[in-house]
Protein backbone atom coordinates (compact mmCIF):
# COMPACT_ATOMS: atom_id res chain seq x y z
CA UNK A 1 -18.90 2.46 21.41
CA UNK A 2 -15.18 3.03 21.13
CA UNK A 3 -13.56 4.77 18.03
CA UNK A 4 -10.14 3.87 16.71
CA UNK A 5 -8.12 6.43 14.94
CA UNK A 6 -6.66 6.02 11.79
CA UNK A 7 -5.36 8.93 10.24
CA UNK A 8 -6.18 12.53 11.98
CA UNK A 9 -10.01 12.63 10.01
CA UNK A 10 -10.25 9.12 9.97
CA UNK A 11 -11.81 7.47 12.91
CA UNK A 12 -13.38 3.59 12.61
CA UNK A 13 -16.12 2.61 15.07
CA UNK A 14 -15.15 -1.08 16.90
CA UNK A 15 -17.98 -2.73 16.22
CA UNK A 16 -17.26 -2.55 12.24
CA UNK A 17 -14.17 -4.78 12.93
CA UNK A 18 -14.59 -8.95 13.57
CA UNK A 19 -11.56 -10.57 15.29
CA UNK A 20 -11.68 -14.10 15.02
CA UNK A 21 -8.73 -16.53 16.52
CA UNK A 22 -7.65 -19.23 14.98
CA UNK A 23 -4.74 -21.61 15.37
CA UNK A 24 -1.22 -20.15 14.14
CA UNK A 25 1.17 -22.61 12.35
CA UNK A 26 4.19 -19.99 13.16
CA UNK A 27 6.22 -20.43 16.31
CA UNK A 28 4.70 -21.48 20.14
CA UNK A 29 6.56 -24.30 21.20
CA UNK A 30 3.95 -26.82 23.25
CA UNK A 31 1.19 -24.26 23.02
CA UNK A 32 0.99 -24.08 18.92
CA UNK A 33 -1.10 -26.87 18.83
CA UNK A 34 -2.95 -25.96 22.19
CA UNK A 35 -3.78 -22.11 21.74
CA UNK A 36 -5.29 -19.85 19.36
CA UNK A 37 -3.00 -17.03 18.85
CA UNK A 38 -3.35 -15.82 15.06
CA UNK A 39 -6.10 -13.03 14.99
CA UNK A 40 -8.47 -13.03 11.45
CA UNK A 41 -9.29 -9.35 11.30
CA UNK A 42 -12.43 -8.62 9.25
CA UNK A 43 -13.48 -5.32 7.80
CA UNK A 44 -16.46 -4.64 5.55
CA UNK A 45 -15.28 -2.15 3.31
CA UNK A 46 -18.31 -1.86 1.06
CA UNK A 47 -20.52 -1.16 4.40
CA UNK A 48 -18.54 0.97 6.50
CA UNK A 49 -19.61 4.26 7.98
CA UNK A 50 -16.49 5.60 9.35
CA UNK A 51 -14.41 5.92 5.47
CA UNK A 52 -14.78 8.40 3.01
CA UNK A 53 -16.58 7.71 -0.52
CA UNK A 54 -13.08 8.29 -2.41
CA UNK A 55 -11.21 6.32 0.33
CA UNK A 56 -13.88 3.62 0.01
CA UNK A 57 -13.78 3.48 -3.65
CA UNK A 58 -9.58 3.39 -3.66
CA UNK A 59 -9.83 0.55 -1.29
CA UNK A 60 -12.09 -1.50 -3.67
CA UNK A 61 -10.74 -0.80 -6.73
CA UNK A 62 -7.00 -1.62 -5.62
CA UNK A 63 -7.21 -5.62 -6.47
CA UNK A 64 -6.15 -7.01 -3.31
CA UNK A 65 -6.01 -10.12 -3.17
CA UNK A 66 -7.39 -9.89 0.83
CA UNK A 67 -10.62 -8.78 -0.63
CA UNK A 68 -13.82 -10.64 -0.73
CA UNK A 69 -16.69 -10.29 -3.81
CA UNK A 70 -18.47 -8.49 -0.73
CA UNK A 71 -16.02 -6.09 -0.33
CA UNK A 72 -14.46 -7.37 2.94
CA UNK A 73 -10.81 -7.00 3.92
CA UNK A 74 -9.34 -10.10 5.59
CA UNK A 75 -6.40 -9.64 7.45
CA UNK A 76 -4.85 -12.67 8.78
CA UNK A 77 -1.66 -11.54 11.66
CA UNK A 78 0.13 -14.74 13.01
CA UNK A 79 3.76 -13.50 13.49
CA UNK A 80 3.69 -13.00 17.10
CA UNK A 81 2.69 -15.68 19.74
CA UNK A 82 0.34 -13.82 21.58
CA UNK A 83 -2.92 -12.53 20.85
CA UNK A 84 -2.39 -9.41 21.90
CA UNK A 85 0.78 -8.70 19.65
CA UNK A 86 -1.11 -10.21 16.97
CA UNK A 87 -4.12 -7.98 17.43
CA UNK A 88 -2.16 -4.84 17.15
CA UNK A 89 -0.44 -6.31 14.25
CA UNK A 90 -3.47 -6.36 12.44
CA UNK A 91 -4.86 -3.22 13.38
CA UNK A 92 -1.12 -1.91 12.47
CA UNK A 93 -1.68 -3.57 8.48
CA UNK A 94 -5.16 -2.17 8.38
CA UNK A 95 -3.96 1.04 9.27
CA UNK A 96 -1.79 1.26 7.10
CA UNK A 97 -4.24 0.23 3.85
CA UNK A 98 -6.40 2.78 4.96
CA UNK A 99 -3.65 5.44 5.53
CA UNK A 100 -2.43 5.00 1.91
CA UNK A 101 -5.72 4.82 0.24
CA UNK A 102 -6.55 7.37 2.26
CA UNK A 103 -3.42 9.54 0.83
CA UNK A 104 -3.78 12.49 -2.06
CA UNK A 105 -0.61 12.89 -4.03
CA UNK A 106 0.70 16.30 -4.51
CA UNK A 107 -0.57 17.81 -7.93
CA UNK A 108 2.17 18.18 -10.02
CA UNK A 109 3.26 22.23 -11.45
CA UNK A 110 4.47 22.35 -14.46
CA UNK A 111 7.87 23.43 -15.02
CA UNK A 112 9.86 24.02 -18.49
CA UNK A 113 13.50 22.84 -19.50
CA UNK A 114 16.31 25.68 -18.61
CA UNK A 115 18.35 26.81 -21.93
CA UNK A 116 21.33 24.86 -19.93
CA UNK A 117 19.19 21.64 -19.97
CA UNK A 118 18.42 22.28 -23.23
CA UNK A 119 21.39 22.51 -24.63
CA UNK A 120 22.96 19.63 -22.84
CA UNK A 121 20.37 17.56 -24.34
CA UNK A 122 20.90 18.70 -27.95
CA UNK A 123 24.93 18.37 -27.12
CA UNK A 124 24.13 14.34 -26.18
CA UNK A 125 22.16 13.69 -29.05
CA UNK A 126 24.55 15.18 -31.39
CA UNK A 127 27.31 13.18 -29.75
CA UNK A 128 25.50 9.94 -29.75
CA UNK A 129 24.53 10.55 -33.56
CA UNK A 130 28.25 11.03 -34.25
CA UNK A 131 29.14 8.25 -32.29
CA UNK A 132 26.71 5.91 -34.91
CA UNK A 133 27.92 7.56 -37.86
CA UNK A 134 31.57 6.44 -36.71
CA UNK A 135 30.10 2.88 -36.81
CA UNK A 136 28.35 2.95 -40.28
CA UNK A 137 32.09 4.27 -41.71
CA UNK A 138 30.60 7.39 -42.82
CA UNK A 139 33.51 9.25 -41.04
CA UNK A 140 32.60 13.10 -41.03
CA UNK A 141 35.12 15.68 -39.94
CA UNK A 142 33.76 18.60 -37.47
């Protein structure tokens, strides 16, 4: 059984992925209406045994709209007009779901204002009040 890598602790097991080919309506000349080129990449999300419980969840709870009920992703690649392109195309896009559900922002450190910031924020708000004032015709001298 061959493994696929995804991101350096993610590996997927080939048998969890279904290529199907179907007929592409992108370019091909004679052979569009002759030759299947466009792959239909299918992925059970829900089922797999190669991704994480948190990347699992992320997946399933992102609304995309290439998601089943049962939790499968359905890639369809048809830019290309050979299989093969188009089968690394789709690998490519489910790579790259994976890779960004599989991603863990950076936890933030709080920081507080400098004095400088502070004061040019109270200096802005003062001139913008004045600048108001000058409008209602409440002219005030500084």
């Amino acid at each position: 059984m061959a493994r696929i890598q995804i991101t350096n602790s993610i590996w997927l097991f080939d048998d969890e992925l279904e290529e199907k080919f179907i007929r592409s309506s992108g370019p091909g000349g004679q052979n569009v209406n002759k030759v299947s080129t466009a792959v239909q990449l299918r992925f059970d999300v829900r089922r797999s045994r190669s991704l994480p419980d948190r990347v699992r969840q992320k997946i399933l709870a992102s609304g995309d709209s290439r998601l089943t009920n049962d939790g499968e992703l359905i890639l369809v690649a048809a830019r290309h007009r050979t299989q093969e392109a188009n089968r690394r195309d789709a690998l490519e896009r489910l790579k790259e779901i994976i890779t960004t559900a599989s991603h863990v922002p950076r936890r933030r450190i709080a920081t507080r204002p400098t004095l400088g910031s502070k004061k040019r924020r109270l200096d802005a708000k003062t001139k913008r009040g004045s600048i108001k004032k000058k409008r209602s015709g409440k002219i005030e001298l500084d």
